[in-house]
N, C-alpha and C. Protein backbone atom coordinates (compact mmCIF):
# COMPACT_ATOMS: atom_id res chain seq x y z
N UNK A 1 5.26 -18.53 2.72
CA UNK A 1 4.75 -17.18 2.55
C UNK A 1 4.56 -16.95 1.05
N UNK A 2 3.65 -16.35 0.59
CA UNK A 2 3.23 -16.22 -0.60
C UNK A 2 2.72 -15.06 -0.70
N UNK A 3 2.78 -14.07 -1.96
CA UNK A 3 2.16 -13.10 -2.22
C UNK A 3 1.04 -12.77 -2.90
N UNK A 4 -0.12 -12.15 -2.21
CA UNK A 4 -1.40 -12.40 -2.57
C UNK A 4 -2.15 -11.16 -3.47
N UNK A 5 -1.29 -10.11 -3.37
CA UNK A 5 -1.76 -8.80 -3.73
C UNK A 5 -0.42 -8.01 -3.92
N UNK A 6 -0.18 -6.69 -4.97
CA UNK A 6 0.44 -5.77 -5.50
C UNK A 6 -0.02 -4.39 -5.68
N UNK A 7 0.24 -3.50 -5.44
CA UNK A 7 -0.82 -2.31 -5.82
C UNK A 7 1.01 -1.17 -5.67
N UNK A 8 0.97 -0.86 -7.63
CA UNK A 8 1.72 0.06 -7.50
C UNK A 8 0.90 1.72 -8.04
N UNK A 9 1.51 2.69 -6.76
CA UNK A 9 0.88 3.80 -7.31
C UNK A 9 1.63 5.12 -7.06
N UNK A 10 1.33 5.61 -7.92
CA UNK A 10 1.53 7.10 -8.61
C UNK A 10 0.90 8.29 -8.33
N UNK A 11 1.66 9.08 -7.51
CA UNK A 11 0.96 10.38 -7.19
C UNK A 11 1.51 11.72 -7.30
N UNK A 12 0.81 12.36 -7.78
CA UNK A 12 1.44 14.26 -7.65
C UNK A 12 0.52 14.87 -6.69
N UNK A 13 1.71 15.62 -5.63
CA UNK A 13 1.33 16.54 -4.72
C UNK A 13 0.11 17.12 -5.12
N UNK A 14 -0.15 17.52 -4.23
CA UNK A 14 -1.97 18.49 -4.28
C UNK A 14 -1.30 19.78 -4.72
N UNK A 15 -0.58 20.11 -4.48
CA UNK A 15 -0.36 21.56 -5.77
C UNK A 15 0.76 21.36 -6.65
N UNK A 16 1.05 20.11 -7.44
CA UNK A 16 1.30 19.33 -8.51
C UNK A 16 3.02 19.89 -8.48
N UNK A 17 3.13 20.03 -7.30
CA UNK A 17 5.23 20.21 -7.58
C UNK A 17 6.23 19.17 -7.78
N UNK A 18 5.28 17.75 -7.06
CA UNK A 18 6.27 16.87 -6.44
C UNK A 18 5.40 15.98 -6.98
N UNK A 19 6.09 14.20 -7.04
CA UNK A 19 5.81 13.40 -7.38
C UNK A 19 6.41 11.94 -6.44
N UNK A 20 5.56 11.22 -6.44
CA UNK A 20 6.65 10.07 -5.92
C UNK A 20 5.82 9.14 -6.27
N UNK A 21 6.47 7.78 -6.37
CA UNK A 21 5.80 6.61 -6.43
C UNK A 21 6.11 5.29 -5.30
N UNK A 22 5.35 4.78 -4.89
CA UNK A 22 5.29 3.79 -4.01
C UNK A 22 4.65 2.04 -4.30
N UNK A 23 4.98 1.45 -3.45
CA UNK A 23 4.59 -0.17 -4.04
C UNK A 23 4.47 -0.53 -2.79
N UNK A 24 3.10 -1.41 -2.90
CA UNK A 24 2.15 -2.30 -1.41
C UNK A 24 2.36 -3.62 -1.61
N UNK A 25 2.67 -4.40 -1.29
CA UNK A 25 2.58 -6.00 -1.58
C UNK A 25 1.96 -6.39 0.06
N UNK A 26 1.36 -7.25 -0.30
CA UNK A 26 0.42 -8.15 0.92
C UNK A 26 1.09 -9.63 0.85
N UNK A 27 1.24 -10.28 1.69
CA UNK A 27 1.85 -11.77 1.45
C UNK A 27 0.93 -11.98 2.49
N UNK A 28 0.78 -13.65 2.59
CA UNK A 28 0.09 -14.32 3.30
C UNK A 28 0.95 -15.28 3.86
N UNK A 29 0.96 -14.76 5.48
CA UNK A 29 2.21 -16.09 5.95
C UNK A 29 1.42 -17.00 6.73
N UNK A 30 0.14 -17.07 6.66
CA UNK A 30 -0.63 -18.15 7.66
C UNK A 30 -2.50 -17.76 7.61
N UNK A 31 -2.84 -18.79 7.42
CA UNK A 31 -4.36 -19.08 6.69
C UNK A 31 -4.91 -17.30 7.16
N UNK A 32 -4.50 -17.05 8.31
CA UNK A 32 -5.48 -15.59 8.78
C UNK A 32 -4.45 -14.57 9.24
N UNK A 33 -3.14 -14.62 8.98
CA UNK A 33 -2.15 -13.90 8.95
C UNK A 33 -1.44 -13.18 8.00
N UNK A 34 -1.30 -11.89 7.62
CA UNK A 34 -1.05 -11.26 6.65
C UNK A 34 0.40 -9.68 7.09
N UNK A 35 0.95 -10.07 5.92
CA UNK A 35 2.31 -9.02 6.41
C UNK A 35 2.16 -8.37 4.85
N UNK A 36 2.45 -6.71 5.20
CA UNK A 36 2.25 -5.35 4.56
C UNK A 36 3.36 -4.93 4.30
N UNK A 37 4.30 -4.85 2.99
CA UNK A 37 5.27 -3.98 3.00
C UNK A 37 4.94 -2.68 2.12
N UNK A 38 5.32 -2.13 2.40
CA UNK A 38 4.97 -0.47 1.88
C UNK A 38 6.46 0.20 1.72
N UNK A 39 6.43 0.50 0.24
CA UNK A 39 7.96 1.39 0.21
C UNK A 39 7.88 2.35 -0.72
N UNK A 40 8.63 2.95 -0.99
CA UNK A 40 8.90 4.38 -1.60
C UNK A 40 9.42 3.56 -2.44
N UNK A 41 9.18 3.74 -4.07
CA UNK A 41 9.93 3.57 -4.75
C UNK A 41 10.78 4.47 -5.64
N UNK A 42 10.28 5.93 -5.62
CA UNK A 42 10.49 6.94 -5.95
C UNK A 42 10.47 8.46 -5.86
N UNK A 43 10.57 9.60 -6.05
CA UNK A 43 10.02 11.12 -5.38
C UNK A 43 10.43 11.03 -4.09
N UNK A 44 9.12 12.47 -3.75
CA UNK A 44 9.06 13.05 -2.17
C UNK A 44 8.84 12.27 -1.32
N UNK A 45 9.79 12.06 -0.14
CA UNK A 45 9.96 11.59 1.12
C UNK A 45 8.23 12.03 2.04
N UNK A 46 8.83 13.54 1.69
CA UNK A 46 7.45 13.93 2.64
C UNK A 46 6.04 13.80 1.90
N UNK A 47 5.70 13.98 0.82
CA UNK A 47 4.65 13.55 0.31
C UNK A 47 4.30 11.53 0.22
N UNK A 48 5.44 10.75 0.31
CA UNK A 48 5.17 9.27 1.05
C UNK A 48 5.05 9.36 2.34
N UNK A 49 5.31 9.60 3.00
CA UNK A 49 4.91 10.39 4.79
C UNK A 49 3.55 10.21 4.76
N UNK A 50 2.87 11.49 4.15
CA UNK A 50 1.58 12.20 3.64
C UNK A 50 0.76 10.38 3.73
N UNK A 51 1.27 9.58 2.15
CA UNK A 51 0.49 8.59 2.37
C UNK A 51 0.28 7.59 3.33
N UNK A 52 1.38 7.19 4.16
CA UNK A 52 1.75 6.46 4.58
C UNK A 52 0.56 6.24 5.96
N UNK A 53 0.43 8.14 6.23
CA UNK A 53 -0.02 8.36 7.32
C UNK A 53 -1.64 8.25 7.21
N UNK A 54 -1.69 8.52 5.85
CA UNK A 54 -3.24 8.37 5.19
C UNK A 54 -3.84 6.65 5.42
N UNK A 55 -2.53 5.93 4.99
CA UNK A 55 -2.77 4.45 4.41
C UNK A 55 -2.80 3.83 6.25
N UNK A 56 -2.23 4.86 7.01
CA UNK A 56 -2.47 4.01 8.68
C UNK A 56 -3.78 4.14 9.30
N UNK A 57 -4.51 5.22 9.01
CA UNK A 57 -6.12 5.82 9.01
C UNK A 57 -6.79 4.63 8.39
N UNK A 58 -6.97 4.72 7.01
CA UNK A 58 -7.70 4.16 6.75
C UNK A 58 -7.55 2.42 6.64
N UNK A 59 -6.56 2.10 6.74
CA UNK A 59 -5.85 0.49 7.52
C UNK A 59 -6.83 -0.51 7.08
N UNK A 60 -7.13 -1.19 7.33
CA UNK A 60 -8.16 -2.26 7.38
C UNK A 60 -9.02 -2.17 5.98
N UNK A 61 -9.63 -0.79 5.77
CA UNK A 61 -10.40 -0.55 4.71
C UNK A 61 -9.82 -1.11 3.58
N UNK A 62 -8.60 -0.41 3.56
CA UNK A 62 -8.35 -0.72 2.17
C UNK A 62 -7.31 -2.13 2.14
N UNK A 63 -6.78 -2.46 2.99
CA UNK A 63 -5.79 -3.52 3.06
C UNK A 63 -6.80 -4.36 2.66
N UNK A 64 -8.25 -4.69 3.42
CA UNK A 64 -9.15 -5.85 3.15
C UNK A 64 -9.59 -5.51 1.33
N UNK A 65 -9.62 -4.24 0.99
CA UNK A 65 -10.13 -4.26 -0.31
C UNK A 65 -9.28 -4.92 -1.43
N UNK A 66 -7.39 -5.31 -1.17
CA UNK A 66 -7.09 -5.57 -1.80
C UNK A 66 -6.57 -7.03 -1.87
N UNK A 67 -7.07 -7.80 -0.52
CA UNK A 67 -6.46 -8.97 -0.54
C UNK A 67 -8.08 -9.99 -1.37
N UNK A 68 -7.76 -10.87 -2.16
CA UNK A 68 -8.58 -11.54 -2.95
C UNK A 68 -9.33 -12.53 -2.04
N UNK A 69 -10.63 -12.35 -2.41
CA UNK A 69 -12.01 -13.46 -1.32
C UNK A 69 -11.73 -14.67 -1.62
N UNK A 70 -11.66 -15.06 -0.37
CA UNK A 70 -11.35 -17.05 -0.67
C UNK A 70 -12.48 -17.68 -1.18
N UNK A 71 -11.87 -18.66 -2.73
CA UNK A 71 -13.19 -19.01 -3.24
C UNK A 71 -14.27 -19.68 -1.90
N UNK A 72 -15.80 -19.77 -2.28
CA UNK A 72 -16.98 -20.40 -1.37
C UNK A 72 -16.95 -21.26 -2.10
């Protein structure tokens, strides 16, 4: 298993009270198999909720945007 992607990010609530930060890592455990950890690394519980629930919507979109194209 190897890790193929990182994406740490930083957010303030939409009416700027709260803050939290979170970290995505992608690993690759098999040529077309891929495992997602997603954690809180910091702040509001419920504003990581907020993303979490955002990041299950849009799923695929962005997971594929961040894993790197196998060279052609």
């Amino acid at each position: 298993m190897r890790e193929i992607a990182r994406q740490d990010w930083e957010r303030t609530s939409a009416n700027g009270t709260s803050e939290f930060a979170s970290v995505l890592e992608i690993f690759e455990v098999a040529p077309a198999l891929f495992m997602v950890d997603v954690r809180k690394a910091a702040g509001d519980t419920l504003e990581y909720h907020k993303m979490s629930e955002l990041l299950k919507l849009m799923g695929n979109k962005v997971l594929m945007a961040l894993i790197p194209k196998a060279p052609s």
